[in-house]
N, C-alpha and C. Protein backbone atom coordinates (compact mmCIF):
# COMPACT_ATOMS: atom_id res chain seq x y z
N UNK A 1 11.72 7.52 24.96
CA UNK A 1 12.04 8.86 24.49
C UNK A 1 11.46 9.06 23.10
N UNK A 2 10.76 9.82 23.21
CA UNK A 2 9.71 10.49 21.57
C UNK A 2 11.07 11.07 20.89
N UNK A 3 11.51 10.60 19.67
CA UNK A 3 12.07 11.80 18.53
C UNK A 3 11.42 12.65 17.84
N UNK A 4 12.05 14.07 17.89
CA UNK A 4 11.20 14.96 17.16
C UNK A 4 11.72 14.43 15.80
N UNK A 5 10.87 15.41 14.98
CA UNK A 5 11.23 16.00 13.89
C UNK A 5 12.20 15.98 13.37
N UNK A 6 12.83 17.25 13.99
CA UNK A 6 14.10 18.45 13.96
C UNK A 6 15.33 17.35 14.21
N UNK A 7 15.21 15.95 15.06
CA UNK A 7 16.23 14.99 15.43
C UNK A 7 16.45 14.05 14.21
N UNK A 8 15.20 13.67 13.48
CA UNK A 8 14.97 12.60 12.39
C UNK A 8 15.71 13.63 11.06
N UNK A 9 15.89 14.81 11.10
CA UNK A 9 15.69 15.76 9.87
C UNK A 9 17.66 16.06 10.31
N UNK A 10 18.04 16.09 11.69
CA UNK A 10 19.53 15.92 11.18
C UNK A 10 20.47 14.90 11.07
N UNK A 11 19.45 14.20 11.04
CA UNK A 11 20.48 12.81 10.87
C UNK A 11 20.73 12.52 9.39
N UNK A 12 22.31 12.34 9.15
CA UNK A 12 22.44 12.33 7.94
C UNK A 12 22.66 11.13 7.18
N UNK A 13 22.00 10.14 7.91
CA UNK A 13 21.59 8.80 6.93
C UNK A 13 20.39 9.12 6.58
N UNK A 14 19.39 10.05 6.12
CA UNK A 14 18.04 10.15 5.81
C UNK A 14 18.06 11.00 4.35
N UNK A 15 17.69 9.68 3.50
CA UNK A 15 17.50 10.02 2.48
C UNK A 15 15.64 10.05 2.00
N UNK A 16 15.99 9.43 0.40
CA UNK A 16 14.36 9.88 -0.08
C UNK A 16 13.63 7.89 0.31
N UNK A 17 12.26 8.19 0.97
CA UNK A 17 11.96 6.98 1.00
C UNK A 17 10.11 6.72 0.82
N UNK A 18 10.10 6.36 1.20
CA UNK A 18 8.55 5.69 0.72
C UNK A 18 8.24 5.72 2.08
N UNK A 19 7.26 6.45 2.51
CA UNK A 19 6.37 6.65 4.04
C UNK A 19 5.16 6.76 3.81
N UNK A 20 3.76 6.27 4.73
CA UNK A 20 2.66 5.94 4.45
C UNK A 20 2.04 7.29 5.36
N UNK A 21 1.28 8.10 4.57
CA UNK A 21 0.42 9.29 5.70
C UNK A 21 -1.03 9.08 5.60
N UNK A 22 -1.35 8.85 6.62
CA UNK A 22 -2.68 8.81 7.11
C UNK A 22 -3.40 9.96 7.07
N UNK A 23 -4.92 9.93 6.31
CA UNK A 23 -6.10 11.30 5.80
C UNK A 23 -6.81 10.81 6.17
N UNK A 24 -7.18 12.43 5.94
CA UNK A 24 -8.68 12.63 6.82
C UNK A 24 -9.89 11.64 5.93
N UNK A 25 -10.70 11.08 6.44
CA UNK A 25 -11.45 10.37 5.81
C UNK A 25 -12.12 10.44 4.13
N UNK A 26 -12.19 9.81 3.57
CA UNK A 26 -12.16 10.08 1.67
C UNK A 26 -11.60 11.28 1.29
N UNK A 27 -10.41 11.23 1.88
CA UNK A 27 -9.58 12.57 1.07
C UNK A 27 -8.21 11.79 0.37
N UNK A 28 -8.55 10.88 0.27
CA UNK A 28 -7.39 10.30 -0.23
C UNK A 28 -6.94 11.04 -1.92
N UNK A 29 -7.54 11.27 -2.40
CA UNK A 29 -7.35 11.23 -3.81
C UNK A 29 -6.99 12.79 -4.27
N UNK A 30 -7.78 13.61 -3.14
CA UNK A 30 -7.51 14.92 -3.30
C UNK A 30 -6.02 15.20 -2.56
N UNK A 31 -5.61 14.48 -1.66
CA UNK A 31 -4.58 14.59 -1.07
C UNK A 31 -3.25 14.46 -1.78
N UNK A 32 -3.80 13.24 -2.57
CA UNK A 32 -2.50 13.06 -3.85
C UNK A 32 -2.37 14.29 -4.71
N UNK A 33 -3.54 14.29 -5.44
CA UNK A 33 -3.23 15.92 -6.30
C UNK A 33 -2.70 16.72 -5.65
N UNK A 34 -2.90 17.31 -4.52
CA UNK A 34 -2.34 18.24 -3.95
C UNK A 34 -0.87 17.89 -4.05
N UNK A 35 -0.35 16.79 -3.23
CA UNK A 35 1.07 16.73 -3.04
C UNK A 35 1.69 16.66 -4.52
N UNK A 36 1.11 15.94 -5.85
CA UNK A 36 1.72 15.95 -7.27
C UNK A 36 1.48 17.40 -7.24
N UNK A 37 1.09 18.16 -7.22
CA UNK A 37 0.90 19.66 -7.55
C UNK A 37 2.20 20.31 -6.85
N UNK A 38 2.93 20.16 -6.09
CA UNK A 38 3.86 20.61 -4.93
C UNK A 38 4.95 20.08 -5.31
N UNK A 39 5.15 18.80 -6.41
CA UNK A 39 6.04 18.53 -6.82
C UNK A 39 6.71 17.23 -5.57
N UNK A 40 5.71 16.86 -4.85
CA UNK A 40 6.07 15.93 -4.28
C UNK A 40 5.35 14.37 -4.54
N UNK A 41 6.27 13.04 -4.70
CA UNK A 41 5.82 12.19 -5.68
C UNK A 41 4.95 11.37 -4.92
N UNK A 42 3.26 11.37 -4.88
CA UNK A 42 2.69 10.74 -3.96
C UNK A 42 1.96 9.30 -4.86
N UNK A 43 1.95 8.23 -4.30
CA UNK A 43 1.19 6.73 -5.07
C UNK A 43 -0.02 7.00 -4.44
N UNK A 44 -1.48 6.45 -4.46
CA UNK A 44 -2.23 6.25 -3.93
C UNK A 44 -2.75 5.03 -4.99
N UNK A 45 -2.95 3.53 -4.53
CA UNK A 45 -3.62 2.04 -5.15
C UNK A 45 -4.90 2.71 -5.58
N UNK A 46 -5.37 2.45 -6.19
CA UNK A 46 -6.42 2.57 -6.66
C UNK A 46 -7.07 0.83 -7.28
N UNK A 47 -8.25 0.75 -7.01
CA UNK A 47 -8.80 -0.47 -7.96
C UNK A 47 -10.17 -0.07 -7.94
N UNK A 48 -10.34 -0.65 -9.43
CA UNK A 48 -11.89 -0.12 -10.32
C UNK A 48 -12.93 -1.19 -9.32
N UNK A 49 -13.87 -0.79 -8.68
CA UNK A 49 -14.73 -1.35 -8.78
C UNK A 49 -16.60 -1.23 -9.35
N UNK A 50 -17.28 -1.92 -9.57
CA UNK A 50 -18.83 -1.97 -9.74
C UNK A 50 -19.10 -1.22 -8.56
N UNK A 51 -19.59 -0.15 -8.69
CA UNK A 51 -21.11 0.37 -7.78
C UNK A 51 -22.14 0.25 -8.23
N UNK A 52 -23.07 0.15 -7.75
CA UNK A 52 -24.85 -0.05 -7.92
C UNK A 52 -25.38 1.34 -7.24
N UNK A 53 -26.33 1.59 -8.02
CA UNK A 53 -27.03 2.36 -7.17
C UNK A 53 -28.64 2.00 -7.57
N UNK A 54 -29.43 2.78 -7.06
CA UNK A 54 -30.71 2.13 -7.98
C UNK A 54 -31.14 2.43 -8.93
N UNK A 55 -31.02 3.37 -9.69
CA UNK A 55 -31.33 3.43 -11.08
C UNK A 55 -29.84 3.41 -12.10
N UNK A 56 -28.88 2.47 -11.30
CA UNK A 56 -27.65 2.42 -13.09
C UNK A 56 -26.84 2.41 -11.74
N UNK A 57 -25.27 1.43 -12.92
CA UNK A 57 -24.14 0.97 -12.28
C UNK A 57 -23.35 1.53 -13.04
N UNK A 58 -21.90 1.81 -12.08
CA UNK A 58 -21.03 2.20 -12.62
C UNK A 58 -19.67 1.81 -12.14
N UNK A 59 -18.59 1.96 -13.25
CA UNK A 59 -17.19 1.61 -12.44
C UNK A 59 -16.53 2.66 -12.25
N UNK A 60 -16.01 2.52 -10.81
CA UNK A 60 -15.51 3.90 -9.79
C UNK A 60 -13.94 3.26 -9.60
N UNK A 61 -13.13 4.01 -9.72
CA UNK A 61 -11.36 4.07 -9.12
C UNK A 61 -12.05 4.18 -7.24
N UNK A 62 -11.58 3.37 -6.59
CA UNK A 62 -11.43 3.85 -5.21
C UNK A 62 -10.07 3.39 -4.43
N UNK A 63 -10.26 3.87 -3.42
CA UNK A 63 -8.32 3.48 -2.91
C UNK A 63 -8.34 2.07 -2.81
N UNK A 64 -7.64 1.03 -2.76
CA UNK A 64 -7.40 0.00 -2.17
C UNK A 64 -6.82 -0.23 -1.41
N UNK A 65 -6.19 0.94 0.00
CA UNK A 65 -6.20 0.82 0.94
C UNK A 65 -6.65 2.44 1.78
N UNK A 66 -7.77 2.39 2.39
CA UNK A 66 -8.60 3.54 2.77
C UNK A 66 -7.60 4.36 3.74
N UNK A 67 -7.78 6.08 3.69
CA UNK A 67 -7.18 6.56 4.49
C UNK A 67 -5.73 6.21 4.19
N UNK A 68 -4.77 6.00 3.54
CA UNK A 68 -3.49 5.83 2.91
C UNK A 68 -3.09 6.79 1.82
N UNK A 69 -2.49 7.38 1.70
CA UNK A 69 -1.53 8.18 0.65
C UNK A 69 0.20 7.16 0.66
N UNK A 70 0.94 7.36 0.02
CA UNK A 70 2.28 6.92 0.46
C UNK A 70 2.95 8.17 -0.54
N UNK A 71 4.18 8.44 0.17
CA UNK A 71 5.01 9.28 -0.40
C UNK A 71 6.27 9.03 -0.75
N UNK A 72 7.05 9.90 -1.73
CA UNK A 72 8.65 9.63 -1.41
C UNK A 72 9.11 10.58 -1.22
N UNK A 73 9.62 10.79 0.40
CA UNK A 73 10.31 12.52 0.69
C UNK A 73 11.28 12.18 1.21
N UNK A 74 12.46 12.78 1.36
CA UNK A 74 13.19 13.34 2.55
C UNK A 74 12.18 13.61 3.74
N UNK A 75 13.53 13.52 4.83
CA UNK A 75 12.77 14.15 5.91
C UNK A 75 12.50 15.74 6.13
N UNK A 76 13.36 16.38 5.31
CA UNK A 76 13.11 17.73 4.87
C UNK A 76 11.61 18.07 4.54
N UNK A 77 10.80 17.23 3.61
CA UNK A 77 9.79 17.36 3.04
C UNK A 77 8.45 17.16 4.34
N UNK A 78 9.08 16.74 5.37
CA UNK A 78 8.00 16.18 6.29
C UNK A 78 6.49 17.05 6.67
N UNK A 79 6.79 18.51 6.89
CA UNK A 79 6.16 19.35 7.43
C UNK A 79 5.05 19.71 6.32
N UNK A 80 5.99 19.70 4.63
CA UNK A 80 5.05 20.58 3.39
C UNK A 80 4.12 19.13 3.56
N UNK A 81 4.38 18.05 4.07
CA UNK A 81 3.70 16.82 3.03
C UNK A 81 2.31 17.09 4.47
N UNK A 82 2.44 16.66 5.64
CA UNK A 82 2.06 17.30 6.46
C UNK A 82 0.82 18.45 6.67
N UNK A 83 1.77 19.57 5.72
CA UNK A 83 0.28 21.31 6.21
C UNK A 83 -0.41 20.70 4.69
N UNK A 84 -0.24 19.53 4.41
CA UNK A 84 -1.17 19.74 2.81
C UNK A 84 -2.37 19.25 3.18
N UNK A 85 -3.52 19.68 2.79
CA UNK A 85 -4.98 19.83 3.18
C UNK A 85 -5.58 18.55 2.92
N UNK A 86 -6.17 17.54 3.97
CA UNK A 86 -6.19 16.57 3.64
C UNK A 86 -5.35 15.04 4.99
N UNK A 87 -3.86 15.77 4.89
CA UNK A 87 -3.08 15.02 5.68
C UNK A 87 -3.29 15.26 7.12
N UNK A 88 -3.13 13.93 7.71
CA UNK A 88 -3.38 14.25 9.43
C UNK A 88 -2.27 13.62 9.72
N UNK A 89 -1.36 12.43 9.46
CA UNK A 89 0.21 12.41 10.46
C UNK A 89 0.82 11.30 9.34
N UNK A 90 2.04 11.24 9.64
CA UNK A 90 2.71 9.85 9.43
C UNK A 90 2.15 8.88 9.89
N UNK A 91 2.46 7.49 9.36
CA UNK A 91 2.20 6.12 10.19
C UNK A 91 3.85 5.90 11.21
N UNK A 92 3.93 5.81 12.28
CA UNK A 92 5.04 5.82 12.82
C UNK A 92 5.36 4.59 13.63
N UNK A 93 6.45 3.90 13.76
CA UNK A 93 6.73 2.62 14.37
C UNK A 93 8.46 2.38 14.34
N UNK A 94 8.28 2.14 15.37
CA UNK A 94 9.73 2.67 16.19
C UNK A 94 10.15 3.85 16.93
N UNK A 95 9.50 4.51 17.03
CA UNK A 95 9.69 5.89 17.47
C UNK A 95 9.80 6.71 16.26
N UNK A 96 9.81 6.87 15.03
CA UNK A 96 9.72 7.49 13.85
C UNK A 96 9.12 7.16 12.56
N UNK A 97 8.95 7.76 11.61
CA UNK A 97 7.92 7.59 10.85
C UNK A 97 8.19 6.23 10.39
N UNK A 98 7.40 5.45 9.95
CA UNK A 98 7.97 3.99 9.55
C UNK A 98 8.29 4.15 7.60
N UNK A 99 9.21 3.59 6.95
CA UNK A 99 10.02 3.77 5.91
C UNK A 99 8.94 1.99 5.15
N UNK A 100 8.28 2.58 4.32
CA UNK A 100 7.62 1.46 3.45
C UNK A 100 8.67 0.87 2.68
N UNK A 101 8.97 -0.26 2.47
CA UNK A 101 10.07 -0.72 1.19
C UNK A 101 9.41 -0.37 -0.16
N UNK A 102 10.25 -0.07 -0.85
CA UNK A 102 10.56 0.20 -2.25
C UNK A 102 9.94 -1.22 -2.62
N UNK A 103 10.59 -2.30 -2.40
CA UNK A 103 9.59 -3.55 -3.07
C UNK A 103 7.75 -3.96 -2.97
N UNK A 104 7.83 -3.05 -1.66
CA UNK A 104 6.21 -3.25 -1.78
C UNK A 104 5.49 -2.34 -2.14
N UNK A 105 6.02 -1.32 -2.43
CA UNK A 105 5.33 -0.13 -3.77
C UNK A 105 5.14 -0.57 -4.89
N UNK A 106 6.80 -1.37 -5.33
CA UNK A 106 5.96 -1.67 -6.49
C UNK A 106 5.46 -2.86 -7.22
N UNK A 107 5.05 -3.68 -5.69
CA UNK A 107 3.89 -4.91 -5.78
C UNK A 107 2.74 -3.91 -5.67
N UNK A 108 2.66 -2.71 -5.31
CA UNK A 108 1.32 -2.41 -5.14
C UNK A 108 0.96 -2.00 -6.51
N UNK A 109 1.69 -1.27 -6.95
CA UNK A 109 1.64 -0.85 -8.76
C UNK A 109 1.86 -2.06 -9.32
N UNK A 110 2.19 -3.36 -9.20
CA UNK A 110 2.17 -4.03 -9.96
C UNK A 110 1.04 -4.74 -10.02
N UNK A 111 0.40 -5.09 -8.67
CA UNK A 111 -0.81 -5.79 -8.65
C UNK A 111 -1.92 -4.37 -9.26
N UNK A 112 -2.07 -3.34 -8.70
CA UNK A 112 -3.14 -2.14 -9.23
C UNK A 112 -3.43 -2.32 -10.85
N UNK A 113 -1.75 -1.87 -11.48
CA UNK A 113 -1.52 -1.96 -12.75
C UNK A 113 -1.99 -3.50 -13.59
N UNK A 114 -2.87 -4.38 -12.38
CA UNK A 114 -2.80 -5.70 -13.59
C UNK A 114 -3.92 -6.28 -14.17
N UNK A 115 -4.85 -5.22 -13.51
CA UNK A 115 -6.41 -5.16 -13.63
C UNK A 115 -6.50 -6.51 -12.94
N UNK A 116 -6.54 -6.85 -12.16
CA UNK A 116 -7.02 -8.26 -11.33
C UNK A 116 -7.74 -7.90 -10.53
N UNK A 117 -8.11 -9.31 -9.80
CA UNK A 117 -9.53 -9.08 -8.64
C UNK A 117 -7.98 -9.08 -6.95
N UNK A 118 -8.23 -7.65 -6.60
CA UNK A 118 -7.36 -7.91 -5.15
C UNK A 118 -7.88 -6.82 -4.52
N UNK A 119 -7.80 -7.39 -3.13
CA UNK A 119 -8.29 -6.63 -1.94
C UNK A 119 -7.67 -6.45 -0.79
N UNK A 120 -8.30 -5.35 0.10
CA UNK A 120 -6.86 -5.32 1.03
C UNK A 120 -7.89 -5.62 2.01
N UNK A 121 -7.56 -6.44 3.28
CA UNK A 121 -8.17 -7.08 4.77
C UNK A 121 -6.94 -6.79 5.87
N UNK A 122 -7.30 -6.28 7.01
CA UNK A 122 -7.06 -6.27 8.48
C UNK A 122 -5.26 -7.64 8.34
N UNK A 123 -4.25 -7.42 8.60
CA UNK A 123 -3.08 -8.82 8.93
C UNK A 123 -3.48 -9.52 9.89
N UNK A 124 -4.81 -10.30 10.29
CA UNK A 124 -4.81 -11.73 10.65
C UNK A 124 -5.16 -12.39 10.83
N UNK A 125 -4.18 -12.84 9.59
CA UNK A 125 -4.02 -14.36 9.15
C UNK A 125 -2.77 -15.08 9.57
N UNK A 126 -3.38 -16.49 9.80
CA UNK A 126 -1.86 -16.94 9.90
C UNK A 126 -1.14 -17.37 9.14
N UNK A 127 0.12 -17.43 9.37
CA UNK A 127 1.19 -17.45 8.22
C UNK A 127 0.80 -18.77 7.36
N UNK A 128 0.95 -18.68 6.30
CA UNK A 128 0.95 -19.72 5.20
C UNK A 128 2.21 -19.79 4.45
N UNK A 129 1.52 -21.20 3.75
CA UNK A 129 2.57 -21.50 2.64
C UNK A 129 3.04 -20.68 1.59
N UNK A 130 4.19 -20.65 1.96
CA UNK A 130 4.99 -19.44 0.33
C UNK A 130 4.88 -19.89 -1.34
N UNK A 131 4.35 -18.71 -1.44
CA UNK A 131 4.63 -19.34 -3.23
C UNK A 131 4.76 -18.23 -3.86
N UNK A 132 5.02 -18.89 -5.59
CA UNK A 132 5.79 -17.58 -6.52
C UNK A 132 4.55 -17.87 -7.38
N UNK A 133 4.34 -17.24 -7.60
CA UNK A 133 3.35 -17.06 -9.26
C UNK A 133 4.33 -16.83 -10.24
N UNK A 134 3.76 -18.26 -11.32
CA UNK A 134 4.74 -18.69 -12.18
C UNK A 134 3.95 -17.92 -14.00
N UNK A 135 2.84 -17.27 -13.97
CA UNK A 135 2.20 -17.61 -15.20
C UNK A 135 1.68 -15.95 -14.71
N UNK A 136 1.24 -15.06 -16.19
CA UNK A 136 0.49 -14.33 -16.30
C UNK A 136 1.03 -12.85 -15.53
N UNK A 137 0.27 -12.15 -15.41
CA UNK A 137 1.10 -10.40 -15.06
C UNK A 137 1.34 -10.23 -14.04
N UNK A 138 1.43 -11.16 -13.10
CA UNK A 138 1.93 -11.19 -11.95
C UNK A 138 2.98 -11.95 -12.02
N UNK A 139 3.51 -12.95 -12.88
CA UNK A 139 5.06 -13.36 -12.70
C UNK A 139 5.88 -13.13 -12.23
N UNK A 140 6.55 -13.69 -10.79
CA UNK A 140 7.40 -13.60 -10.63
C UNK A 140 6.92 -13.13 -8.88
N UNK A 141 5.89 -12.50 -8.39
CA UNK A 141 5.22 -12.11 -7.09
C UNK A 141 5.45 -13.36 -6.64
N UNK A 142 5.52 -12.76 -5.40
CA UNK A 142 5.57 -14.16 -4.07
C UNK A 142 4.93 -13.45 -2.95
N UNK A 143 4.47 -14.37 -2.50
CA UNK A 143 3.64 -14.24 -1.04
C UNK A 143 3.19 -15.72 -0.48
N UNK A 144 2.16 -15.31 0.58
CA UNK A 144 1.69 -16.53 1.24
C UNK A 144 0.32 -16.92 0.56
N UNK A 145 0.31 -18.34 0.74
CA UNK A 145 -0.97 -19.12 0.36
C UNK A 145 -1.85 -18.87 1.18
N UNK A 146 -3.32 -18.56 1.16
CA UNK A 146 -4.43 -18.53 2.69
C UNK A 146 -5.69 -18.85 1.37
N UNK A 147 -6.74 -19.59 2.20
CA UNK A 147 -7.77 -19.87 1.91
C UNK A 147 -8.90 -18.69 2.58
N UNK A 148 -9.65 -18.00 2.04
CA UNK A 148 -10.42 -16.94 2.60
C UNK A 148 -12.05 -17.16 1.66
N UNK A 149 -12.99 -17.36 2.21
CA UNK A 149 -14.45 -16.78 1.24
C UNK A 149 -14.52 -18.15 0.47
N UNK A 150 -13.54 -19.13 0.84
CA UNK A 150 -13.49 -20.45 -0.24
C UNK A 150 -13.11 -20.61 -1.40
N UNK A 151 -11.76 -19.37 -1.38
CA UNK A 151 -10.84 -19.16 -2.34
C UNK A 151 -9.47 -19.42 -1.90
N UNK A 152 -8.85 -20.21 -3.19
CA UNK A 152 -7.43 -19.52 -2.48
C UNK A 152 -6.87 -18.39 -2.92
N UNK A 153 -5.76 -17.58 -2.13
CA UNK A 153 -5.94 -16.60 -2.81
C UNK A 153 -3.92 -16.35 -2.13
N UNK A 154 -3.14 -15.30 -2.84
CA UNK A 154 -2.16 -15.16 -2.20
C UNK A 154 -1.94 -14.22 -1.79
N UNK A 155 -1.40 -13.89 -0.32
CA UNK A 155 -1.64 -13.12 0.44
C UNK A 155 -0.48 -12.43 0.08
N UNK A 156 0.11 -10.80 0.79
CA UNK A 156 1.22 -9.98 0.94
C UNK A 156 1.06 -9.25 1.63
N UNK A 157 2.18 -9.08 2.61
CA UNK A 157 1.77 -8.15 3.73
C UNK A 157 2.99 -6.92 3.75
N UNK A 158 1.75 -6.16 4.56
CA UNK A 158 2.15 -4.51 3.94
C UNK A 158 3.13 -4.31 5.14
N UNK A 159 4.13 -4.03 5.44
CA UNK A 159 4.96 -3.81 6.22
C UNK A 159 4.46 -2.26 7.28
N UNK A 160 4.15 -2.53 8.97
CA UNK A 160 3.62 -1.08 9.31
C UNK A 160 2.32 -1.01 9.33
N UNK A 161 1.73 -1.46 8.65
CA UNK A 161 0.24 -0.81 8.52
C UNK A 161 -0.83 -1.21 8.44
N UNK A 162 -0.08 -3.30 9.18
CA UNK A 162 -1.16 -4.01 9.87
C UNK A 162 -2.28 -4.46 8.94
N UNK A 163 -2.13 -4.53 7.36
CA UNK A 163 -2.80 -4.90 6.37
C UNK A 163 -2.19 -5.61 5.22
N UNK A 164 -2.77 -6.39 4.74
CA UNK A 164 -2.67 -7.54 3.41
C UNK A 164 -3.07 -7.59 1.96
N UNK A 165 -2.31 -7.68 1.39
CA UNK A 165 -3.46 -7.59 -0.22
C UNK A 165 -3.16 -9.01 -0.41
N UNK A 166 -5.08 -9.31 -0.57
CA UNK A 166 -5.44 -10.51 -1.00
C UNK A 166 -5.43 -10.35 -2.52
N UNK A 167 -5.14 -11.76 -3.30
CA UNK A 167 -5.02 -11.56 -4.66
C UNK A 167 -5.69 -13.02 -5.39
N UNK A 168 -6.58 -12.81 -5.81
CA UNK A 168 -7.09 -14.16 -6.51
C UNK A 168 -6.30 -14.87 -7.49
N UNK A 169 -5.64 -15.59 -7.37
CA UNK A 169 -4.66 -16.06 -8.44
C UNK A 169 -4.98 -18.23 -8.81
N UNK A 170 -4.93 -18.41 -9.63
CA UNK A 170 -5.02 -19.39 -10.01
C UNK A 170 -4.20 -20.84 -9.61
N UNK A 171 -4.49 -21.63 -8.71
CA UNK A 171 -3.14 -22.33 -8.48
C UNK A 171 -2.80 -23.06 -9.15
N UNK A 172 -3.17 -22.84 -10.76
CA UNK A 172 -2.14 -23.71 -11.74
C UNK A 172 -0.78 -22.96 -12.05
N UNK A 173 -1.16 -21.73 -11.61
CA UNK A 173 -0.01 -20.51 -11.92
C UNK A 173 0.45 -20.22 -10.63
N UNK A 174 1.02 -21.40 -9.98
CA UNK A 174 1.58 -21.23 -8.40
C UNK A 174 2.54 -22.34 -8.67
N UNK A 175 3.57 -21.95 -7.67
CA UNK A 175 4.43 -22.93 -7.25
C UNK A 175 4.88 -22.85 -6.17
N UNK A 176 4.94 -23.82 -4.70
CA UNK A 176 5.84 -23.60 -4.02
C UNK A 176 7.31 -23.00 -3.56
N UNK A 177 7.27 -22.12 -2.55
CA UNK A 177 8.81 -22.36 -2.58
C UNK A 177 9.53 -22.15 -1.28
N UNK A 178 10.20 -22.10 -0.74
CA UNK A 178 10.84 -22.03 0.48
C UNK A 178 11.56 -21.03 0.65
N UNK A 179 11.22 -20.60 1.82
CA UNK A 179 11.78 -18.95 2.22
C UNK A 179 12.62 -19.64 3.49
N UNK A 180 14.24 -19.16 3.73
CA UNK A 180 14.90 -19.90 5.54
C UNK A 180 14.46 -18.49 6.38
């Protein structure tokens, strides 16, 4: 059985949450303005990278995860976030829109915000060893250990949306730890 809308919008455990909407191809950025313009609070990752072109290089903001906006609405807000120019649907799983955690927003602002080398890849990998990063502006992050490109690097996975941010981190500034 599909839930509408109109079913998710009277249920009155639905508060304000963090939901991921999928755009139309490189509209990510215009999509955000729009929704900050509307007064609705949209994140979009961003990380600087080098472009080349052939005559001169430059450093460009691009998303670090393509086709992603994330929002924080009510379900009230569903439809304005929705007709905004740019947006094509929710990411949905379970039969309704899927609810991003609050903690992995703001690993995403925390890793964006830390000027480091991280990237986002396809979820699969297989599970690895847990660790905390003990040293430097990531203190205190945890994720999985994976070897990728002949790095190690620590992985985090995005809840929903079938993707990972890889993060180059140092394993003198690692420590094991055990998750039951």
């Amino acid at each position: 059985m599909l839930l509408s809308f109109q079913t998710i919008i009277s249920d009155p455990e639905n508060m304000e949450h963090w939901y991921a909407v999928y755009t139309k191809p490189r509209s990510e950025k215009k999509l955000a303005i729009r929704l900050n313009e509307k007064s609705i609070e949209a994140y979009l990752p961003l990380r600087k990278t080098l472009k080349q072109w052939s005559d001169r290089k430059k450093l460009v903001e691009e998303p670090l995860i393509s086709s992603y906006v994330f929002v924080n609405v009510n379900p009230e807000n569903y439809f304005e976030v929705l007709n905004t120019p740019g947006a094509v649907r929710f990411i949905w799983f379970g039969g309704k829109p899927a609810i991003i955690p609050d903690k992995q927003i703001q690993i995403l602002k925390l890793v964006t915000g830390a000027n480091i080398d991280v990237e986002c890849a396809h979820n699969d990998f297989p599970k690895g060893s847990h660790v905390r990063v003990v040293t430097g502006p990531l203190n205190g992050l945890t994720g999985e250990l994976v070897s990728t490109s002949g790095k190690n690097k620590v992985m985090i996975r995005i809840d929903h949306l079938d993707k990972v941010l890889l993060v180059t981190v140092s394993p003198n500034n690692l420590e094991p730890i055990v998750i039951n």
